[in-house]
N, C-alpha and C. Protein backbone atom coordinates (compact mmCIF):
# COMPACT_ATOMS: atom_id res chain seq x y z
N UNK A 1 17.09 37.75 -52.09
CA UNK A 1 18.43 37.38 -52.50
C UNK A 1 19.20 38.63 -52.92
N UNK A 2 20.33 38.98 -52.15
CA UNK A 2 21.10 39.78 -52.57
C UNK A 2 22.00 39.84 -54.26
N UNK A 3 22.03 40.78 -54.90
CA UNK A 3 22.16 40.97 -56.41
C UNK A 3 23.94 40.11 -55.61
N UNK A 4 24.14 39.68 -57.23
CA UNK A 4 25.17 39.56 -57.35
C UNK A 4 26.07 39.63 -58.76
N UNK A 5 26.10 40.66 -59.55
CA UNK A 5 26.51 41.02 -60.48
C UNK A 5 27.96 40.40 -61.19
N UNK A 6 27.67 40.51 -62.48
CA UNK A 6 28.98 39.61 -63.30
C UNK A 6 28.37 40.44 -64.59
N UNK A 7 29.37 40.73 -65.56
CA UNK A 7 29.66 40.81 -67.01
C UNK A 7 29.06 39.42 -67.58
N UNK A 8 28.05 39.95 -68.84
CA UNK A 8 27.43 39.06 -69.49
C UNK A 8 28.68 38.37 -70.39
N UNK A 9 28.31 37.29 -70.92
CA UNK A 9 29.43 36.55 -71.48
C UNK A 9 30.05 37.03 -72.85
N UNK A 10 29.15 38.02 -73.68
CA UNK A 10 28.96 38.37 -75.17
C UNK A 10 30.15 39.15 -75.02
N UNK A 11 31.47 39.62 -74.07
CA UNK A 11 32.27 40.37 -73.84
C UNK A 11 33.24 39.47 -73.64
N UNK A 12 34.80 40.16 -74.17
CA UNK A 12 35.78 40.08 -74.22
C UNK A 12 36.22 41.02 -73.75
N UNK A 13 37.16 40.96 -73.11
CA UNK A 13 38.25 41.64 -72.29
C UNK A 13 39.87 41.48 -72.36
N UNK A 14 40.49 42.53 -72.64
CA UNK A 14 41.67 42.59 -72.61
C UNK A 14 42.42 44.13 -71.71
N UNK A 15 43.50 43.18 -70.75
CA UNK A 15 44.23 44.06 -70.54
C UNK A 15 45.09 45.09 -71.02
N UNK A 16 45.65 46.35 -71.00
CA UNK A 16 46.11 47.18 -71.83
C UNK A 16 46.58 48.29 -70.35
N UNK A 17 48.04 47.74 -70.47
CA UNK A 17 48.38 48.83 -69.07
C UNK A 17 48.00 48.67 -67.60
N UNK A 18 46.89 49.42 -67.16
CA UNK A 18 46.71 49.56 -66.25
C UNK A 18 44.93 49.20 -66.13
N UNK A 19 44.60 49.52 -67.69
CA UNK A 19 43.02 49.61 -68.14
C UNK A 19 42.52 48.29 -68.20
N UNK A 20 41.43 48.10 -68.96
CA UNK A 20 40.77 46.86 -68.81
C UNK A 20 39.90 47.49 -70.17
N UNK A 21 39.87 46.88 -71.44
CA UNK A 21 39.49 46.91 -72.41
C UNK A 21 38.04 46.16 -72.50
N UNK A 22 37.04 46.71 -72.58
CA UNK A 22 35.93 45.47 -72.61
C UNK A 22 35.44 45.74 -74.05
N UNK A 23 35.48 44.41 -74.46
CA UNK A 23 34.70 44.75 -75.87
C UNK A 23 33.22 44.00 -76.20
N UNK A 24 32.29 44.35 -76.61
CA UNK A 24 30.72 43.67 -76.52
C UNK A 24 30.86 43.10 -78.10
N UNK A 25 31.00 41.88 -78.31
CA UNK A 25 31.21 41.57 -79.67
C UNK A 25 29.61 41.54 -80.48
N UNK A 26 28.75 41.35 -79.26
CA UNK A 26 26.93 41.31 -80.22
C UNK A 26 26.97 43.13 -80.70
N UNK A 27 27.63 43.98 -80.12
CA UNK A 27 27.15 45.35 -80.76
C UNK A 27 28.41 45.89 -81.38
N UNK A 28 29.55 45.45 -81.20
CA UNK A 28 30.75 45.69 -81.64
C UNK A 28 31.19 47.04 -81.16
N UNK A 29 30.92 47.17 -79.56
CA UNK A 29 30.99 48.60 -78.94
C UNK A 29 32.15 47.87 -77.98
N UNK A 30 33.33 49.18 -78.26
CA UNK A 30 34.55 48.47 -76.99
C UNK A 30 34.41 49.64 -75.61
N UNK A 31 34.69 49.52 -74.76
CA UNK A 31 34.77 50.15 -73.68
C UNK A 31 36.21 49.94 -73.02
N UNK A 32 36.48 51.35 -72.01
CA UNK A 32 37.89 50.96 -71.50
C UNK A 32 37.59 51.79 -70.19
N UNK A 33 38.30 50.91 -69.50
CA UNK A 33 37.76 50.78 -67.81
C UNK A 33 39.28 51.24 -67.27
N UNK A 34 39.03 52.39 -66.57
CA UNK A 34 40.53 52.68 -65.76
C UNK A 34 40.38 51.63 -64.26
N UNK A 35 41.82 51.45 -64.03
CA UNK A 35 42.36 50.32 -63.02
C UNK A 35 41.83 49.73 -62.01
N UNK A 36 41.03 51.37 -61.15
CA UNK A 36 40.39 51.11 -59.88
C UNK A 36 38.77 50.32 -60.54
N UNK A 37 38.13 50.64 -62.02
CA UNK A 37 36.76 50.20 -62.58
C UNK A 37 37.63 48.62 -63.04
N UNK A 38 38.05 48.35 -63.72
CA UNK A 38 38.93 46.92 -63.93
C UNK A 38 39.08 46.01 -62.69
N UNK A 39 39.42 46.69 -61.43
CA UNK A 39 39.63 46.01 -60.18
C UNK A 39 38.32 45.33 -59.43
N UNK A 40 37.21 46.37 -59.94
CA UNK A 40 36.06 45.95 -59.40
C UNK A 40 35.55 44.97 -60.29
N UNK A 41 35.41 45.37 -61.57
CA UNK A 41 34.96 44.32 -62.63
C UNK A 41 35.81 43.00 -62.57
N UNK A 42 36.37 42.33 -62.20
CA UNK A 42 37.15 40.92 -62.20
C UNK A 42 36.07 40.34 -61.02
N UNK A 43 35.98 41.64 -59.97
CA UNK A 43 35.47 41.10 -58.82
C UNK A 43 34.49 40.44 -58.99
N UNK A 44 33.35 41.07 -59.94
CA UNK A 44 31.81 41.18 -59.93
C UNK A 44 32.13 40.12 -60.84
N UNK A 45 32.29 38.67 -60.25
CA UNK A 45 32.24 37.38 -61.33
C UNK A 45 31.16 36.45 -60.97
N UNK A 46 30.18 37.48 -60.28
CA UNK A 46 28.60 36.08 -59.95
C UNK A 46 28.64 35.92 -58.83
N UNK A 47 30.05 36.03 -57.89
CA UNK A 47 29.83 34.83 -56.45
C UNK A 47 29.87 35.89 -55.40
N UNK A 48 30.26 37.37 -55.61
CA UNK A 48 30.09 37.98 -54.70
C UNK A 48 29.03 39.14 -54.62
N UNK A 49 28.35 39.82 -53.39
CA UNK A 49 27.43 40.44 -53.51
C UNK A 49 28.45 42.12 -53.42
N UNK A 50 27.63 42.66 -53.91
CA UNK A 50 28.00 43.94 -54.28
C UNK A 50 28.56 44.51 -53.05
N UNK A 51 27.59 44.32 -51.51
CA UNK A 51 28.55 44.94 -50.44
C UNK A 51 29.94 43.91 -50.28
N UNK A 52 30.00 42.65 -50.79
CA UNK A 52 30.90 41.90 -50.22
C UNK A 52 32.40 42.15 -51.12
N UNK A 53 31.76 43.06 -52.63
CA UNK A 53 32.85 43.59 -53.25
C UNK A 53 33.33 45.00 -52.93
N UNK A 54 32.51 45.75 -52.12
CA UNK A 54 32.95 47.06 -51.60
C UNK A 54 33.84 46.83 -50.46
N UNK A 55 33.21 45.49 -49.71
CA UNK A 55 34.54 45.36 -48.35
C UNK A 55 36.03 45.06 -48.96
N UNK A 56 36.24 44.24 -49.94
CA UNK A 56 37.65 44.04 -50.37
C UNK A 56 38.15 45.45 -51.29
N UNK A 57 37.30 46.05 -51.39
CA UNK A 57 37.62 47.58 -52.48
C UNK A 57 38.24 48.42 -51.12
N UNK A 58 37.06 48.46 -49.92
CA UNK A 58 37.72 49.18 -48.71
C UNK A 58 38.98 48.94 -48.48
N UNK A 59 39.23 47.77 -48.13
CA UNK A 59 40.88 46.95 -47.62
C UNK A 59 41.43 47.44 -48.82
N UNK A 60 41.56 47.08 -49.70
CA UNK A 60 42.16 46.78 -50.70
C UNK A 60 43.16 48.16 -50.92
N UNK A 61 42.26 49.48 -51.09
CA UNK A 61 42.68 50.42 -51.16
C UNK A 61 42.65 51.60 -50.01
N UNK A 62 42.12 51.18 -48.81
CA UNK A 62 42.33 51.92 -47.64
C UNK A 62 41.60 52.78 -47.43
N UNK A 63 40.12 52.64 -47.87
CA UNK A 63 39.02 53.72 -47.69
C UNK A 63 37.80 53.19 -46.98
N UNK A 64 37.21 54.29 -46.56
CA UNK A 64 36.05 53.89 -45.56
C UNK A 64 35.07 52.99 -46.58
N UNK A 65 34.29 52.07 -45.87
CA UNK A 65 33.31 51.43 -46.65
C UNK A 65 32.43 51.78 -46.92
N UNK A 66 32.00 52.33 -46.51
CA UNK A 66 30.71 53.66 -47.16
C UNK A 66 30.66 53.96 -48.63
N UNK A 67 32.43 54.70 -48.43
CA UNK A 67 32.85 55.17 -50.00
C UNK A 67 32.67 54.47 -50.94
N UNK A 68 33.53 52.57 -50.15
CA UNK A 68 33.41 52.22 -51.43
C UNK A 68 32.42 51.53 -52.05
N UNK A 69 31.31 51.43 -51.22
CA UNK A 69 30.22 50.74 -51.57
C UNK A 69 29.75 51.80 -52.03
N UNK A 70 29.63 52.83 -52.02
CA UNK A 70 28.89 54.30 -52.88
C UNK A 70 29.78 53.70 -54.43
N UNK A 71 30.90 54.10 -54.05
CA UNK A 71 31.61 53.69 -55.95
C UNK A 71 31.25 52.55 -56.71
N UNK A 72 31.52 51.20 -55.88
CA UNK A 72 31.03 50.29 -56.69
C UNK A 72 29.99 50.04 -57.04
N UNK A 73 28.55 50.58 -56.09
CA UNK A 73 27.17 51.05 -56.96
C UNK A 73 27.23 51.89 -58.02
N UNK A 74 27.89 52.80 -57.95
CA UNK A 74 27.85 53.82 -58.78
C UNK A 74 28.84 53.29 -60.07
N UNK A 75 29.90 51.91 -60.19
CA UNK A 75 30.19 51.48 -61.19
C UNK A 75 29.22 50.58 -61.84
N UNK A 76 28.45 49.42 -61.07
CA UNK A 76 27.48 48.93 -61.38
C UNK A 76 26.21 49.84 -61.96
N UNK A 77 25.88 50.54 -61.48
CA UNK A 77 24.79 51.50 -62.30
C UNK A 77 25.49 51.96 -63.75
N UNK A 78 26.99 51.92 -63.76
CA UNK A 78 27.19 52.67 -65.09
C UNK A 78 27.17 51.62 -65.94
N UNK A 79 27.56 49.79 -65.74
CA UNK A 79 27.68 49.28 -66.24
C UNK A 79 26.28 48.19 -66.76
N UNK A 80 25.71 48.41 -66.00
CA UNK A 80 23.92 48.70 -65.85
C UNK A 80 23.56 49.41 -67.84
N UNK A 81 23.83 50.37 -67.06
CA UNK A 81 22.99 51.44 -68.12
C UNK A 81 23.82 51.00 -69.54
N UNK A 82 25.32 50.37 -69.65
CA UNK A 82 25.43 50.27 -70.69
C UNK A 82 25.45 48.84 -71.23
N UNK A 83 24.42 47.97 -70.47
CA UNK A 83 24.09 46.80 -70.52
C UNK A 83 24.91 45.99 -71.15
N UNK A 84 26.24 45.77 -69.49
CA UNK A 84 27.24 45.13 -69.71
C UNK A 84 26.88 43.59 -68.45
N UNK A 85 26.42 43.77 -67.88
CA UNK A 85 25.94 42.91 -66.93
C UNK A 85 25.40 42.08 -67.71
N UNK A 86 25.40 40.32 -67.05
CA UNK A 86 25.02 39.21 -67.80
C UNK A 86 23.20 39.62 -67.21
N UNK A 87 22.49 40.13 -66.77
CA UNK A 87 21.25 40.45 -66.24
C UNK A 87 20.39 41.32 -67.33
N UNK A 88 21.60 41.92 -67.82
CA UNK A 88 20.92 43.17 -68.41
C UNK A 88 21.17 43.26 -70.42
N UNK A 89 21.50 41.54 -70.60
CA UNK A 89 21.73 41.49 -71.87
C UNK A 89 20.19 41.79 -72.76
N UNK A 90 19.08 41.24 -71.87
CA UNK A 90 18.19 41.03 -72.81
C UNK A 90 17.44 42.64 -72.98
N UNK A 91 17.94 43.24 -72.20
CA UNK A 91 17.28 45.17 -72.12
C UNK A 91 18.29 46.11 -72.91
N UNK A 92 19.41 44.79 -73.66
CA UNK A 92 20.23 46.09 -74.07
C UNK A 92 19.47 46.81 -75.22
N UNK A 93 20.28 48.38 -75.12
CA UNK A 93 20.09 49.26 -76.02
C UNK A 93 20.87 50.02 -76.14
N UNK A 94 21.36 50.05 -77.79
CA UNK A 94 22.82 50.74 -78.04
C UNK A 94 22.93 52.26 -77.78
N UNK A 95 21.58 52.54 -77.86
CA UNK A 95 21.64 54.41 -77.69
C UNK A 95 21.77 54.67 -75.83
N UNK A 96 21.58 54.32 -75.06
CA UNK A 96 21.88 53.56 -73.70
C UNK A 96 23.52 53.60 -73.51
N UNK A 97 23.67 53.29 -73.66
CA UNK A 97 25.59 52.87 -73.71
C UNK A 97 26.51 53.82 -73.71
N UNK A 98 26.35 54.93 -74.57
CA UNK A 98 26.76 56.39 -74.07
C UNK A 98 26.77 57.10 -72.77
N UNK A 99 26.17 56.69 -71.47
CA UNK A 99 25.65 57.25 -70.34
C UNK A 99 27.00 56.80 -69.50
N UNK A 100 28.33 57.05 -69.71
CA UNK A 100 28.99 56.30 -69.39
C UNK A 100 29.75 57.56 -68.02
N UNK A 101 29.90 57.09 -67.02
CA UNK A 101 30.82 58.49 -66.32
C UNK A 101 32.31 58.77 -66.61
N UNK A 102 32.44 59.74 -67.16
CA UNK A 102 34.16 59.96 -66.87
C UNK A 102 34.83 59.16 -66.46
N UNK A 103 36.39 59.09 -66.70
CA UNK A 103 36.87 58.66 -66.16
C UNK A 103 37.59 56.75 -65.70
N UNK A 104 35.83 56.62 -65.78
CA UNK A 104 36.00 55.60 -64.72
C UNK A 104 35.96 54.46 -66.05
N UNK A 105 34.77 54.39 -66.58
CA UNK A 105 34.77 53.89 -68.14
C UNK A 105 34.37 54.88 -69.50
N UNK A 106 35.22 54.38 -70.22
CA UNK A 106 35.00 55.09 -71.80
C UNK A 106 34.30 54.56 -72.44
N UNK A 107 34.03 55.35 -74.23
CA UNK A 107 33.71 54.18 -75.59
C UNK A 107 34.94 54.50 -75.85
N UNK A 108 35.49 53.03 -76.60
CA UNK A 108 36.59 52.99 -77.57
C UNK A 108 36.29 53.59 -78.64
C-alpha cells in the first residue's frame, strides 16, 4: 500500500499571509510553513499518495515531476522528523523537531 500522509490531528493551523502556521498543542511547539510547504500540506489530507501530490504540485506550478516529487519527499521527510504526521505521533520527540530545513518550515 502506497503511504499516504496527513498531519496528525494534535495540530492546529492557521493562515497568516501567505504562510501556514502549524501549531502542535500536545508539545506547545508552533511551526510556520512558507506557501509552496502550506500548498503541499492541505494536500497531504490521507486520500492522496505522495506521487499523486507531486503530480498536482507539477501542474500546479509548472515544473517537471521529478522535481516535484523530489520536494514533496523532501517536505514529508522534514515533517516526518518533526513528528507532524498523524503516523508519526506515537515516535514523537521534542529534541527531533529542530531538524527542520530552511526556508521551507520554521519553529515559531
Amino acid at each position: 500500500m502506497e503511504d499516504r500522509p496527513q498531519l496528525h490531528s494534535a495540530l492546529a493551523s492557521y493562515e497568516l499571509d501567505d504562510d501556514l502556521i502549524v501549531y502542535d498543542e500536545q508539545s506547545s511547539e508552533g511551526f510556520v510553513l512558507n506557501a509552496t510547504a502550506a500548498h503541499i500540506v492541505q494536500l497531504l489530507d490521507g486520500s492522496r499518495t505522495v506521487a499523486a501530490v507531486a503530480r498536482v504540485i507539477a501542474q500546479e506550478y509548472g515544473v517537471e515531476y521529478q522535481q516535484a516529487l523530489t520536494d514533496v519527499r523532501e517536505l514529508i521527510s522534514e515533517l516526518r522528523e518533526a513528528s507532524l504526521l498523524a503516523t508519526d505521533v506515537a515516535a514523537a520527540n521534542p529534541e527531533d523537531r529542530a531538524a527542520l530545513v530552511p526556508g521551507a518550515i520554521h519553529r515559531d
